[in-house]
Structure formats: C-alpha cells, structure tokens
N, C-alpha and C. Protein backbone atom coordinates (compact mmCIF):
# COMPACT_ATOMS: atom_id res chain seq x y z
N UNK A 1 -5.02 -17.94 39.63
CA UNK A 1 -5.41 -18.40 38.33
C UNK A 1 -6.49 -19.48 38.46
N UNK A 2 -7.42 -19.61 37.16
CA UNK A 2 -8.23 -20.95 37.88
C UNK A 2 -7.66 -21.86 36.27
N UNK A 3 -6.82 -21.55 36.10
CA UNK A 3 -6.07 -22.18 35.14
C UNK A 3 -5.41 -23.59 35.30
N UNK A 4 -5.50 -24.75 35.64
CA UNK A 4 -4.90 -25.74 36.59
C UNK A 4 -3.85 -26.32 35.77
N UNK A 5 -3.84 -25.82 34.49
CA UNK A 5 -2.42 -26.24 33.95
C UNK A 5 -1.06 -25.09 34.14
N UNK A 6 -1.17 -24.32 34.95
CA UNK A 6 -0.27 -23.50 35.01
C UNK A 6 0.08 -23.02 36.28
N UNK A 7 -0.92 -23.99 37.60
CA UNK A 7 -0.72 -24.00 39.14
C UNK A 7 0.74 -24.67 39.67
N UNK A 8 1.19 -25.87 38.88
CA UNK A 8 2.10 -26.20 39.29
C UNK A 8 3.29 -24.96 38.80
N UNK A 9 3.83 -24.65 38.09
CA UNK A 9 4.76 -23.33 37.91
C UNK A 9 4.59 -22.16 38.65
N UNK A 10 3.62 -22.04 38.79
CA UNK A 10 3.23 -20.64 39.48
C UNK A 10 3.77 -21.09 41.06
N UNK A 11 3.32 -22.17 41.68
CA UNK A 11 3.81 -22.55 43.34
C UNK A 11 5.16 -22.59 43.33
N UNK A 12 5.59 -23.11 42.49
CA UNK A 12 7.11 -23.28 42.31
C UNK A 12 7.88 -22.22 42.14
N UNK A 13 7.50 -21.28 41.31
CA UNK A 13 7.90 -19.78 41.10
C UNK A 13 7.95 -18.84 42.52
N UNK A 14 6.73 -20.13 43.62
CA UNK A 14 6.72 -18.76 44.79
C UNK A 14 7.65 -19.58 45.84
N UNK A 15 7.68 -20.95 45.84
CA UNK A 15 8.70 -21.58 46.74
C UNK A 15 10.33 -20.85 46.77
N UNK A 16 10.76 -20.30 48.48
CA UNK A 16 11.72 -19.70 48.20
C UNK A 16 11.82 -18.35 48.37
N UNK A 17 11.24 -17.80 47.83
CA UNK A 17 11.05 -16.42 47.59
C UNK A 17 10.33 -15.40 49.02
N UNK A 18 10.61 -14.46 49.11
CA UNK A 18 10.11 -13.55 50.08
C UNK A 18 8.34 -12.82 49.49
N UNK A 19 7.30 -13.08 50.27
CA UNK A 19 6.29 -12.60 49.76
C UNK A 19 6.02 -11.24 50.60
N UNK A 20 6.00 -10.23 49.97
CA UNK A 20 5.74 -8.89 50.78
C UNK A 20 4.16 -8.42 50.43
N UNK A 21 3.53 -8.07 51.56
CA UNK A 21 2.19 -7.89 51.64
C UNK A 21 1.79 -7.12 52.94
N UNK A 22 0.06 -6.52 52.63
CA UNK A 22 -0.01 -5.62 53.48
C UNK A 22 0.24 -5.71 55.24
N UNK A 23 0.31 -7.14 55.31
CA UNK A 23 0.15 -7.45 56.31
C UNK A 23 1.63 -8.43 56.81
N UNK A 24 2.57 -7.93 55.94
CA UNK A 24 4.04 -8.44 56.33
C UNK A 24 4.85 -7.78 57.03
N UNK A 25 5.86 -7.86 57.28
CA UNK A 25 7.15 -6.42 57.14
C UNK A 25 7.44 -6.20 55.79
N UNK A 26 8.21 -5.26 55.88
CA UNK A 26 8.47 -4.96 54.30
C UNK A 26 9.34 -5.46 53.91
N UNK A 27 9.91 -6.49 54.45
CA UNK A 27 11.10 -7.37 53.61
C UNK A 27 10.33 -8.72 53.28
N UNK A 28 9.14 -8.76 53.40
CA UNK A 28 7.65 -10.10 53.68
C UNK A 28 8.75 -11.40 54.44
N UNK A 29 8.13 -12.04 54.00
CA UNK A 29 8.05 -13.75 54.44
C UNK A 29 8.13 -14.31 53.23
N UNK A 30 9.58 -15.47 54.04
CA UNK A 30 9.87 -16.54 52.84
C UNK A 30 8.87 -17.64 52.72
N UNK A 31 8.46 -17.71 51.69
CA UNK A 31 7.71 -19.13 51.26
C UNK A 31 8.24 -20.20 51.50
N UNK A 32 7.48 -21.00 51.70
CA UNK A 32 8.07 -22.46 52.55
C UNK A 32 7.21 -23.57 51.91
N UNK A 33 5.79 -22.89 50.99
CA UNK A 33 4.91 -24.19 50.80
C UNK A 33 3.67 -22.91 50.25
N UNK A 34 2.93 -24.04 49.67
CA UNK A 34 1.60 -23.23 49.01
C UNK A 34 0.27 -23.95 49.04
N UNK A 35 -0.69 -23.34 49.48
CA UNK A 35 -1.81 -24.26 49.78
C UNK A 35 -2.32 -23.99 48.54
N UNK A 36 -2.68 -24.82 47.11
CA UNK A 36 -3.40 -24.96 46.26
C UNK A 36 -4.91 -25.35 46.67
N UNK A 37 -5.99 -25.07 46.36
CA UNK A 37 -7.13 -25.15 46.39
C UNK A 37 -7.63 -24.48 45.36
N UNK A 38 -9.37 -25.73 44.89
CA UNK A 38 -10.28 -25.48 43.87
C UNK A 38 -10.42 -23.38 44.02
N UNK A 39 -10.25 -23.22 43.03
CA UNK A 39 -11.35 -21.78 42.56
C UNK A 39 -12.52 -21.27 42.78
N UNK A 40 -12.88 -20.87 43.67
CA UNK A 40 -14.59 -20.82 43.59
C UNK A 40 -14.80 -19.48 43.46
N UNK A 41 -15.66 -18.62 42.91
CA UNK A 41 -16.57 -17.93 42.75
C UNK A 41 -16.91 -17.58 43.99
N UNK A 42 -16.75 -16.44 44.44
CA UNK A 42 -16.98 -15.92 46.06
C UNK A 42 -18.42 -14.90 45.88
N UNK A 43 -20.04 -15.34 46.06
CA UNK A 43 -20.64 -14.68 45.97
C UNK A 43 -20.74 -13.32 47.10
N UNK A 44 -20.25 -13.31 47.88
CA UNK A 44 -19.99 -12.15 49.14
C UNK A 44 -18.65 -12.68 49.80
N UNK A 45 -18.19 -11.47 50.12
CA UNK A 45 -16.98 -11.32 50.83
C UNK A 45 -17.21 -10.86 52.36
N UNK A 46 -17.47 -10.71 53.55
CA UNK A 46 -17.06 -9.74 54.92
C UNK A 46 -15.78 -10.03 55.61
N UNK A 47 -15.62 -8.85 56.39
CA UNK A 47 -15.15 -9.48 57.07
C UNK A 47 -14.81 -8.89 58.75
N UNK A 48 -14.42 -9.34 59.56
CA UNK A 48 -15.02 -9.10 61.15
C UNK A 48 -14.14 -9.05 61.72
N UNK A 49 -13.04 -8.70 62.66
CA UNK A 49 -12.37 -9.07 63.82
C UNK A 49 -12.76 -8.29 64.78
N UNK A 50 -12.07 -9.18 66.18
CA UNK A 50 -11.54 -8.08 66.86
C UNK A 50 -10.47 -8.26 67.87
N UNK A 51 -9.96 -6.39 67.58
CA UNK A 51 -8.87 -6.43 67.48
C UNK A 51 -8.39 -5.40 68.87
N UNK A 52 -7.31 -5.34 69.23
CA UNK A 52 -6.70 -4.11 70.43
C UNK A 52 -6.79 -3.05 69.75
N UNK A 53 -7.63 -2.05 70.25
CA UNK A 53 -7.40 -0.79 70.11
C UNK A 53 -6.80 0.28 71.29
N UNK A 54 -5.43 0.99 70.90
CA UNK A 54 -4.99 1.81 72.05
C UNK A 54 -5.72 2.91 72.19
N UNK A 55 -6.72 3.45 71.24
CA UNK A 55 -7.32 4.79 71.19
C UNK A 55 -8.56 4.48 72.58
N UNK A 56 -8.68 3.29 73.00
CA UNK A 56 -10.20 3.13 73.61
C UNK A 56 -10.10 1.97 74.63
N UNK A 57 -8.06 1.70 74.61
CA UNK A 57 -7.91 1.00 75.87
C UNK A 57 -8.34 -0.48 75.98
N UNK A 58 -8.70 -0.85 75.01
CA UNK A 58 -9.17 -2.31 75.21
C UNK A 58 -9.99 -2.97 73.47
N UNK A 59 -10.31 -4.32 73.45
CA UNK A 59 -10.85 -4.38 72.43
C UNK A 59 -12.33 -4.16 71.75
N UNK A 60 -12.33 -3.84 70.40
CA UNK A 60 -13.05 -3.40 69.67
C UNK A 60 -13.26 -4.07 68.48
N UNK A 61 -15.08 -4.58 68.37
CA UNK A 61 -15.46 -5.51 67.31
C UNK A 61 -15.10 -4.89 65.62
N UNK A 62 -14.95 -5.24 64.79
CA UNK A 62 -14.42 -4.15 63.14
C UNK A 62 -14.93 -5.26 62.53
N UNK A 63 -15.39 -4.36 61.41
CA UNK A 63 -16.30 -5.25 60.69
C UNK A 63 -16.54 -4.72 59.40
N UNK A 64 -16.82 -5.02 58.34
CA UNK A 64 -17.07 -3.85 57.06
C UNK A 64 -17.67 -5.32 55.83
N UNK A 65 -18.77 -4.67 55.25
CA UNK A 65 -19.61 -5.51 54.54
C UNK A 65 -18.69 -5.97 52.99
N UNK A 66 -17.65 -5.48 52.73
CA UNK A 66 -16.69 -5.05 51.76
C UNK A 66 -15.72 -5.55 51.81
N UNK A 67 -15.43 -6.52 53.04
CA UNK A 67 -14.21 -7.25 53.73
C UNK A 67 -13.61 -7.90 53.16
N UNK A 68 -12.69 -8.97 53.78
CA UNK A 68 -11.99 -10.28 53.33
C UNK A 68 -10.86 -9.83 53.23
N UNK A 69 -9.88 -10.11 52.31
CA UNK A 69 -8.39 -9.99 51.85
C UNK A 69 -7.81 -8.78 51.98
N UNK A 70 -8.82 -7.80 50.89
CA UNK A 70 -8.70 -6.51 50.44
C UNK A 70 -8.91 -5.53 51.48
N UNK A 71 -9.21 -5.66 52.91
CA UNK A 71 -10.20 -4.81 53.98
C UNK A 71 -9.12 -3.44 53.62
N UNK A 72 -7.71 -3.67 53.91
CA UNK A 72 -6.81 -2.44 54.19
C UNK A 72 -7.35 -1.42 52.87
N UNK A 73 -7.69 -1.84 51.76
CA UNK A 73 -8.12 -0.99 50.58
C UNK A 73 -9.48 -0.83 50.75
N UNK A 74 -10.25 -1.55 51.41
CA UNK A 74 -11.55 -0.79 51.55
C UNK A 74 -11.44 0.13 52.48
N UNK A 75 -10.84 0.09 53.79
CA UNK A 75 -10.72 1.14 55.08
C UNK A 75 -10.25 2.39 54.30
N UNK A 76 -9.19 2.29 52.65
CA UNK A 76 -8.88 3.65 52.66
C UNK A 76 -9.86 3.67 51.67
N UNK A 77 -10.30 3.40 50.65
CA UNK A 77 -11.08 4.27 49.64
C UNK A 77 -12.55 3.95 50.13
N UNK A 78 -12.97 3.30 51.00
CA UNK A 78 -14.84 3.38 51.58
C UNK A 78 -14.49 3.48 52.77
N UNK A 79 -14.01 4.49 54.02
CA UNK A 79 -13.84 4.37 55.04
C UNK A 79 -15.36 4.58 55.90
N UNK A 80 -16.40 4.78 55.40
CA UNK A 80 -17.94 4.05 55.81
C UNK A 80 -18.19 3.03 56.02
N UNK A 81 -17.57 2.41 55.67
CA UNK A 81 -17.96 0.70 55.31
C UNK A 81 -17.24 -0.02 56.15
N UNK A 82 -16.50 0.91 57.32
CA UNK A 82 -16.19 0.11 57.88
C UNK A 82 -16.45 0.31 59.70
N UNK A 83 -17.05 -0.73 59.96
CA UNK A 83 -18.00 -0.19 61.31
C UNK A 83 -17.45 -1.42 62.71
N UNK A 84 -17.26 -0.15 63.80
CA UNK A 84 -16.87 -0.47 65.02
C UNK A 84 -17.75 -0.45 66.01
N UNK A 85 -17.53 -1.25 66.86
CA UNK A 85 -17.98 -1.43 68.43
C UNK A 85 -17.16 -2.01 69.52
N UNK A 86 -17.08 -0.91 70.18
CA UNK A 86 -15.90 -0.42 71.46
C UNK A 86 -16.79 -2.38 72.73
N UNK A 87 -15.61 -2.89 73.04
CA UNK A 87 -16.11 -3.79 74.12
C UNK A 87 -15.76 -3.44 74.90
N UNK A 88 -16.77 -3.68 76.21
CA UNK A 88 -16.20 -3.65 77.35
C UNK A 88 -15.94 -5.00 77.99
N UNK A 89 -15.01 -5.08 78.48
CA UNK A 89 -14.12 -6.18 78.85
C UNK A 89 -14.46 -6.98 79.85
N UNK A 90 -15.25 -6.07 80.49
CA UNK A 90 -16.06 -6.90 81.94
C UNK A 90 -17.27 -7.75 81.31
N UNK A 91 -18.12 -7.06 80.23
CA UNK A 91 -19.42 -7.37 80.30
C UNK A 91 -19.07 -8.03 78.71
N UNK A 92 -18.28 -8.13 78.22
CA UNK A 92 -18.09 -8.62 76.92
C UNK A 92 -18.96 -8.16 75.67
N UNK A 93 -19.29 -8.29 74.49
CA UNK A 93 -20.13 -7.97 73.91
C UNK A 93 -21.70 -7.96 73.57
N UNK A 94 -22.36 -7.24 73.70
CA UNK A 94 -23.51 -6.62 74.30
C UNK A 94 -24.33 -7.38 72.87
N UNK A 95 -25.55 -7.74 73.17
CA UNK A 95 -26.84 -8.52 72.20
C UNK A 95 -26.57 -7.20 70.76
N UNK A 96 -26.99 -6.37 71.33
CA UNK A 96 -27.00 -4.88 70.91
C UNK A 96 -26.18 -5.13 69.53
N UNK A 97 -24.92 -4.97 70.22
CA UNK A 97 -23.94 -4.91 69.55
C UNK A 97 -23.77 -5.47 68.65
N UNK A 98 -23.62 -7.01 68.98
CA UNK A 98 -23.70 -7.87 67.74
C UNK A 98 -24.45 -7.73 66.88
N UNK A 99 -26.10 -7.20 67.18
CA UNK A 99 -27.21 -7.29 66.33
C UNK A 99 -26.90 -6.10 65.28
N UNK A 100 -26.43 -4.72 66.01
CA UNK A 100 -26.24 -3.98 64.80
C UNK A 100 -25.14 -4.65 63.87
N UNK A 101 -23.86 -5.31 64.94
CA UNK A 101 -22.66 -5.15 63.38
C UNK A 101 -23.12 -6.26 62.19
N UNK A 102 -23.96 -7.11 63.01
CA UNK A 102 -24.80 -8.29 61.90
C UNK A 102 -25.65 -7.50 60.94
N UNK A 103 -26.51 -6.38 61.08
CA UNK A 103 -27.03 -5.68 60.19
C UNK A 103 -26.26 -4.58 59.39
N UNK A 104 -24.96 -4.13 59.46
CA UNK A 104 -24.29 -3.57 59.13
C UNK A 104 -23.41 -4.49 57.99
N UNK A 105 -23.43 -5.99 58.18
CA UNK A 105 -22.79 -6.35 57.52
C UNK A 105 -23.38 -7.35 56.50
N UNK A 106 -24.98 -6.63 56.51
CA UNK A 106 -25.81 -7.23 55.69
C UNK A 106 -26.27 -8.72 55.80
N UNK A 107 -26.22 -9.16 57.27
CA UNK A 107 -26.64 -10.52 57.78
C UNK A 107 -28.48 -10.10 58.30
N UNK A 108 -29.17 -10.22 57.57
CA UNK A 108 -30.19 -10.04 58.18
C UNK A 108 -31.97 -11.12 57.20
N UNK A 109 -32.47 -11.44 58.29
CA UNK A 109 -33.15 -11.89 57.85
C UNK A 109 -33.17 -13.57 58.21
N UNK A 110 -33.42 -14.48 57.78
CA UNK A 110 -33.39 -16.39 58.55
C UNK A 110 -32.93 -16.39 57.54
N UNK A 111 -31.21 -15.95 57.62
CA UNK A 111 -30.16 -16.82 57.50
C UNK A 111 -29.28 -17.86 58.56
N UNK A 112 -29.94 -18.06 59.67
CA UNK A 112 -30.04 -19.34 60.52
C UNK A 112 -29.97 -20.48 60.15
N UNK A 113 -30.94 -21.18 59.63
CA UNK A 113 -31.05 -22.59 58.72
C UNK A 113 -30.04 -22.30 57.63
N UNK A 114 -29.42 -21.52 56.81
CA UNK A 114 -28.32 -21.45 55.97
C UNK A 114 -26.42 -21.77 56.47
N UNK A 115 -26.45 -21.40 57.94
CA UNK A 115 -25.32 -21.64 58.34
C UNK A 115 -25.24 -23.52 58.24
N UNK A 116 -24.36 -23.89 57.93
CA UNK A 116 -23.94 -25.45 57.66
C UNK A 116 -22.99 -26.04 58.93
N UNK A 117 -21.68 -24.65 59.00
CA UNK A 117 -20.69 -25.21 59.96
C UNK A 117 -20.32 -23.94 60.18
N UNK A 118 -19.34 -24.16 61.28
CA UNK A 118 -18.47 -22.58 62.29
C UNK A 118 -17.37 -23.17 62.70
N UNK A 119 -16.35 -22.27 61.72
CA UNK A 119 -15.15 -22.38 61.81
C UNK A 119 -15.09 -21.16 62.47
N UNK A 120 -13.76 -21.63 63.44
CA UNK A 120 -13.58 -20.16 64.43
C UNK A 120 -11.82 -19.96 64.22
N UNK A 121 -11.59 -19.28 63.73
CA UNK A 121 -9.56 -19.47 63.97
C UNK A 121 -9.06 -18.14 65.07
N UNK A 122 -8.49 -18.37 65.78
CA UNK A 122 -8.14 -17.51 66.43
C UNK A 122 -6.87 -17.67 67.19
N UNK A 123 -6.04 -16.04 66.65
CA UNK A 123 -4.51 -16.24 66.65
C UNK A 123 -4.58 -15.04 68.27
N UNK A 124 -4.47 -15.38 69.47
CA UNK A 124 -4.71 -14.91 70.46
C UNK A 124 -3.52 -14.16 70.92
N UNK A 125 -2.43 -13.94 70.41
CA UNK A 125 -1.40 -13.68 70.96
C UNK A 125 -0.73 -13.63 71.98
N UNK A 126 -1.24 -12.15 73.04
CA UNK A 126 -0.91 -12.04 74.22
C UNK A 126 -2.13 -12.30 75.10
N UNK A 127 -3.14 -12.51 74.10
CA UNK A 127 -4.66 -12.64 75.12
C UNK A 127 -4.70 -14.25 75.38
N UNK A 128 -5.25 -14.51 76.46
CA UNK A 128 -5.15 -16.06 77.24
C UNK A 128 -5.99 -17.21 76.21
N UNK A 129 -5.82 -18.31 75.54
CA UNK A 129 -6.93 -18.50 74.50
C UNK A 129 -7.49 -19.52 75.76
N UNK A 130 -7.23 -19.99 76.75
CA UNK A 130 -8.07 -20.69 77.66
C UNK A 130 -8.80 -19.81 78.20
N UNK A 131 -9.08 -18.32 78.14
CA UNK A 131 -10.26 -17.23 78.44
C UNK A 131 -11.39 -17.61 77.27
N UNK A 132 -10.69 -17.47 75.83
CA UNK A 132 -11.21 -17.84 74.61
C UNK A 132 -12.24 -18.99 74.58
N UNK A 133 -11.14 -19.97 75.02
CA UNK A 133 -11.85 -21.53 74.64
C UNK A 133 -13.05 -21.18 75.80
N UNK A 134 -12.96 -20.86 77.54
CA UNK A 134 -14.73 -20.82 78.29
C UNK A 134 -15.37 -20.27 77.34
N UNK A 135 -15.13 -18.95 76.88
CA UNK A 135 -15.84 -18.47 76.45
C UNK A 135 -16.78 -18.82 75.12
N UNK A 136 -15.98 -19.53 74.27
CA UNK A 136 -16.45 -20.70 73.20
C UNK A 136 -17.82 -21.64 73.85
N UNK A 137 -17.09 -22.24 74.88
CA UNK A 137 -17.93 -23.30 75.36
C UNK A 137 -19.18 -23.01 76.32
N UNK A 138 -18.87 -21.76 76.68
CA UNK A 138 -20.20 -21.08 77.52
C UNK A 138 -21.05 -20.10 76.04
N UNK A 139 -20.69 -20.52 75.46
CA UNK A 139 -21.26 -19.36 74.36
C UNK A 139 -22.53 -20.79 73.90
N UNK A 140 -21.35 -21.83 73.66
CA UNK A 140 -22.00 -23.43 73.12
C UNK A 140 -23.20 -23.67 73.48
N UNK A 141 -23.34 -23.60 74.77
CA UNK A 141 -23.93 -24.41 75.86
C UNK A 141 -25.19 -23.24 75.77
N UNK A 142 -24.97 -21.90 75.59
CA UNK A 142 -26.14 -20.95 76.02
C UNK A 142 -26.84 -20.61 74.74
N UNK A 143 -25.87 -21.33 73.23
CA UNK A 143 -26.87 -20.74 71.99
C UNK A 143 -27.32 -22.24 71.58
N UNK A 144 -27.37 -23.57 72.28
CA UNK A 144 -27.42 -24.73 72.29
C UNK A 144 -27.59 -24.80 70.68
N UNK A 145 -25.97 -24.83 70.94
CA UNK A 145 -25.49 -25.13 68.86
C UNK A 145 -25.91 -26.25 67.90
N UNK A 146 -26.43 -26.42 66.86
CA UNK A 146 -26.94 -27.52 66.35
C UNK A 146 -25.74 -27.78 65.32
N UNK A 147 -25.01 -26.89 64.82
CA UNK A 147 -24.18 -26.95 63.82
C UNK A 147 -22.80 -27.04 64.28
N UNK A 148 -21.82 -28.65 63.55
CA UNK A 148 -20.81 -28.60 64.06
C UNK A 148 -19.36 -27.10 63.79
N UNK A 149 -19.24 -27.44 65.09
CA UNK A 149 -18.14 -25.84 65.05
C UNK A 149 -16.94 -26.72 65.25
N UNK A 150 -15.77 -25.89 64.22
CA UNK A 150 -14.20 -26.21 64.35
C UNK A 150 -13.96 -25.16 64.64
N UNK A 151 -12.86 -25.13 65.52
CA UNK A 151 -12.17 -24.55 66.71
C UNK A 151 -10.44 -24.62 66.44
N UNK A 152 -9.88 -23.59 65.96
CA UNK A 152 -8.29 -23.42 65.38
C UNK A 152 -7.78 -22.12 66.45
N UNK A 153 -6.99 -22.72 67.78
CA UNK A 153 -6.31 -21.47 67.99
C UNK A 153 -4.89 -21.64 68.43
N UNK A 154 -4.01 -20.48 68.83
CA UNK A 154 -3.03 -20.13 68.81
C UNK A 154 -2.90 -19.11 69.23
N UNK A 155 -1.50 -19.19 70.60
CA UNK A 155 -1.46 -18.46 71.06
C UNK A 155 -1.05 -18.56 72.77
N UNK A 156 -1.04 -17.52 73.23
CA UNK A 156 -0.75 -17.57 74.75
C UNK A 156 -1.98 -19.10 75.76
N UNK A 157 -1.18 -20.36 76.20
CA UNK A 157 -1.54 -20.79 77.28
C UNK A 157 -2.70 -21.41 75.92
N UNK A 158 -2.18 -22.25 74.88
CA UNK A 158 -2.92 -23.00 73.70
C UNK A 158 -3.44 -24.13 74.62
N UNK A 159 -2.72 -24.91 75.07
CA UNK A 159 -2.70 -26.38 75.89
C UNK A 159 -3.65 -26.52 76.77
N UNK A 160 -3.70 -25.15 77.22
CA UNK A 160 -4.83 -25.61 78.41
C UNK A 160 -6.22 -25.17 77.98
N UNK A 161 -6.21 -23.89 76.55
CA UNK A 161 -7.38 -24.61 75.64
C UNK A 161 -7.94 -25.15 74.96
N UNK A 162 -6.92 -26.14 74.33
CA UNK A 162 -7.31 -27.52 73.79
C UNK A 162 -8.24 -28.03 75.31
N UNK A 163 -7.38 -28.30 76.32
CA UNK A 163 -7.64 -29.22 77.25
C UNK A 163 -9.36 -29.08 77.52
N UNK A 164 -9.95 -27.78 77.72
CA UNK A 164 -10.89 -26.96 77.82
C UNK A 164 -11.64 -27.70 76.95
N UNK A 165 -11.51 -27.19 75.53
CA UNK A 165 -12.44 -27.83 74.61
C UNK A 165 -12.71 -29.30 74.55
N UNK A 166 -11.86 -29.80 74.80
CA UNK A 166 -11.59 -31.01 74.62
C UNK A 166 -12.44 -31.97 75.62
N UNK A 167 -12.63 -32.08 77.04
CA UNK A 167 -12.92 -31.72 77.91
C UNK A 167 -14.37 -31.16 78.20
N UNK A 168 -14.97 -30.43 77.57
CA UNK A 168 -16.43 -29.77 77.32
C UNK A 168 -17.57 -30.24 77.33
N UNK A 169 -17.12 -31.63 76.73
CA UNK A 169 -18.55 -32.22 76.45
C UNK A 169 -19.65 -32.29 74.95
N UNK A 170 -19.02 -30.70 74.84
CA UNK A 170 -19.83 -30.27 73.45
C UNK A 170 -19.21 -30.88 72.16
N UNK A 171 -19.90 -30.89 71.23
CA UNK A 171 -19.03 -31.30 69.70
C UNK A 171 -18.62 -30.21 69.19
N UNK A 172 -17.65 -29.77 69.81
CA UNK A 172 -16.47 -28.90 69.27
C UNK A 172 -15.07 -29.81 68.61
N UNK A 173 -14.97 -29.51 67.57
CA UNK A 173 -13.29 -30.54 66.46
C UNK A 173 -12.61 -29.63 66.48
N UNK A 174 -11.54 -29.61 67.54
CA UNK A 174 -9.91 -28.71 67.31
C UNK A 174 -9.27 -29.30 65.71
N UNK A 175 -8.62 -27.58 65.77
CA UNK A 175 -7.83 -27.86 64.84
C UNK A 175 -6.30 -27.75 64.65
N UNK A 176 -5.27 -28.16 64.50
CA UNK A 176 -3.83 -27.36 64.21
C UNK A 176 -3.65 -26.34 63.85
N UNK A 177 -4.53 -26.22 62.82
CA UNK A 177 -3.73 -25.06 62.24
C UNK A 177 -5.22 -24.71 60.99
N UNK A 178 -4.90 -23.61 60.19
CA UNK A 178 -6.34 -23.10 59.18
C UNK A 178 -6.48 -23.76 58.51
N UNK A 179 -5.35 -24.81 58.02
CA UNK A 179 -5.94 -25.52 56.89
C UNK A 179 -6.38 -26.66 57.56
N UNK A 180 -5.99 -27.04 58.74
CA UNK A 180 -6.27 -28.19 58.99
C UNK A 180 -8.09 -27.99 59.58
N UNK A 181 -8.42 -26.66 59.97
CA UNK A 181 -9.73 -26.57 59.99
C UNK A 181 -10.60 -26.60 58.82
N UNK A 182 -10.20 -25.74 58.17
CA UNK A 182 -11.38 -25.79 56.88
C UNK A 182 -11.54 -26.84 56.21
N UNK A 183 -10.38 -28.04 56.49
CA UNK A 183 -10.87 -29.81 55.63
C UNK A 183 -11.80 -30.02 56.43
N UNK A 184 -11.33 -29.79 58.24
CA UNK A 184 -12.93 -30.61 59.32
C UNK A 184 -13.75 -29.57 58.98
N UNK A 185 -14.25 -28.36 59.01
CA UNK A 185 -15.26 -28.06 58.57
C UNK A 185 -16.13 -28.26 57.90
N UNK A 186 -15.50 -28.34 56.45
CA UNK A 186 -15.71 -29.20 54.60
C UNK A 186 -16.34 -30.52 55.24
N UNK A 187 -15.96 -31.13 55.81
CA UNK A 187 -15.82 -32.29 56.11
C UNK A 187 -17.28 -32.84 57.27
N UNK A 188 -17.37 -31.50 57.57
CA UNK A 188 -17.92 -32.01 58.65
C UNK A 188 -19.46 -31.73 57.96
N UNK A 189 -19.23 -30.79 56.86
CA UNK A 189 -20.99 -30.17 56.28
C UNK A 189 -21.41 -31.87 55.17
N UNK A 190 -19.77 -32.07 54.79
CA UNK A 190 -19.98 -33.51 54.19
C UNK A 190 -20.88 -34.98 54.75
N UNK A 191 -20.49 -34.82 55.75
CA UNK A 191 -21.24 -35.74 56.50
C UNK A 191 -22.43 -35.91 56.67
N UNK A 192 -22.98 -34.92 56.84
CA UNK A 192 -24.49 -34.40 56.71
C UNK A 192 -25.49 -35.24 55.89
C-alpha cells in the first residue's frame, strides 16, 4: 500500500502468521517482523542471478529484462525473456558473456557515470563465500572501482570472508544482513 495510514495494521495483521510464496515451502514461513519502507515508483525492474544448474553440471548466469519479484511469472508466460549463460568454473565468466547478458537486459550505452553505489548480497550456501569475497576483491582491484560497494554475504566459511574483505585494503562496507546493506548503500550515495 503507499497508504501510510493503514501500514501499521497491515504489519500487524502479518506478525505471526505463516507467509506462503513462490519461493517458500508450501506451509511458507512464520513472520517474525516486517521491514516497512518509503514507496517508490520502480522505473525498471531486472533481474540476474546465478544459480546451480544440474542440466550443465555447474553454474549458470539467468537474467531476464522483466525481472525482480515476479521472475517465476515471467519464466512462465515470456519464457524469451529469459536469458542464460552456462559458466565455466575454471575460467569464470567470460567479457563476452557479461557483455551480451548486459545487452540483453537492456544495460547499454554510458550508463557508467549513472551507477551511484553496488550493493552485492550473496546467500552462498554450499559454495565457499571466501572464494566469493577474492573474487570481489580481485574483481575491485582490476575494474579500479570508483563507486562505494556494500558487500552482504552468507553462507558456507562467512568469517573468513568478512576477514578477506575486511583485510583488502579496498573500500568495501560489509554488511549483516539486506537490510542492513541497503541503509550503507543509501547511505553511502548520501554522503556524496
């Protein structure tokens, strides 16, 4: 709602309760708390991961210009729109690669000077996030970043990539957790 007299009832209505969604089990998750935040007007949506694929043995970049929340309903009613690239694991992701799924997802043109900040969240599971975090910081160091990046992960062997980042040299701001990134992010374009 962007209704702000009717936010407090509505959180309260969800405190408690089991939320079932595409991305739950089907009995969902109990609510425990609700992150309220301003309304904004989302002029574009994408959205990107990547994720394990068993069809191809290893991971694969996904991406679709149509993204965000809704992706599982775009994959079924625009299944065009939604575009892959197979990694290879040795050589990681190829210039190539990135350059098409960036034009695929309608990033094209000097939108460079438009980026402000880079929030990165990443829920690593069984993958090592101290592989993650070099790879962050050798990524840092080789696109010699001008824009501050927050750094949120979780996951297998977290500690020793805090330690990593931390450690780096670079102005990389860990985070706890997503919300606690997107205030340093906010925060960090604030400063400016």
């Amino acid at each position: 709602t962007k209704d702000p007299n009717v936010v407090g009832q509505l959180a309260k209505q969800m405190i408690g309760y089991n939320l079932a969604t595409k991305q739950t089990p089907k009995e969902g998750v109990k609510v425990n708390k609700v992150m309220v935040a301003e309304a904004l007007d989302i002029s574009r949506e994408t959205y990107l991961a990547i994720l394990m694929d068993r069809s191809c043995n290893g991971p694969v970049l996904v991406g679709s210009p149509q993204g965000g929340v809704d992706i599982e309903e775009v994959a079924a009613s625009n299944p065009e729109l939604i575009f892959k690239e197979q990694i290879d694991i040795f050589e990681g992701i190829k210039d190539s690669q990135a350059q098409r799924m960036a034009e695929n997802l309608g990033f094209v043109g000097p939108l460079k000077s438009q980026v402000e900040a880079i929030l990165v969240n990443i829920f690593g599971g069984i993958v090592n996030c101290a592989i993650i975090a070099n790879g962050i910081t050798k990524a840092c160091r080789e696109l010699e970043l001008k824009v501050p990046l927050v750094v949120r992960l979780e996951g297998t062997n977290v500690q020793e990539a805090q330690k990593i980042l931390n450690n780096s040299g670079l102005p990389i701001t860990s985070a706890i957790d997503l919300e606690d990134a997107a205030k340093k992010a906010v925060a960090s374009v604030a400063k400016k």
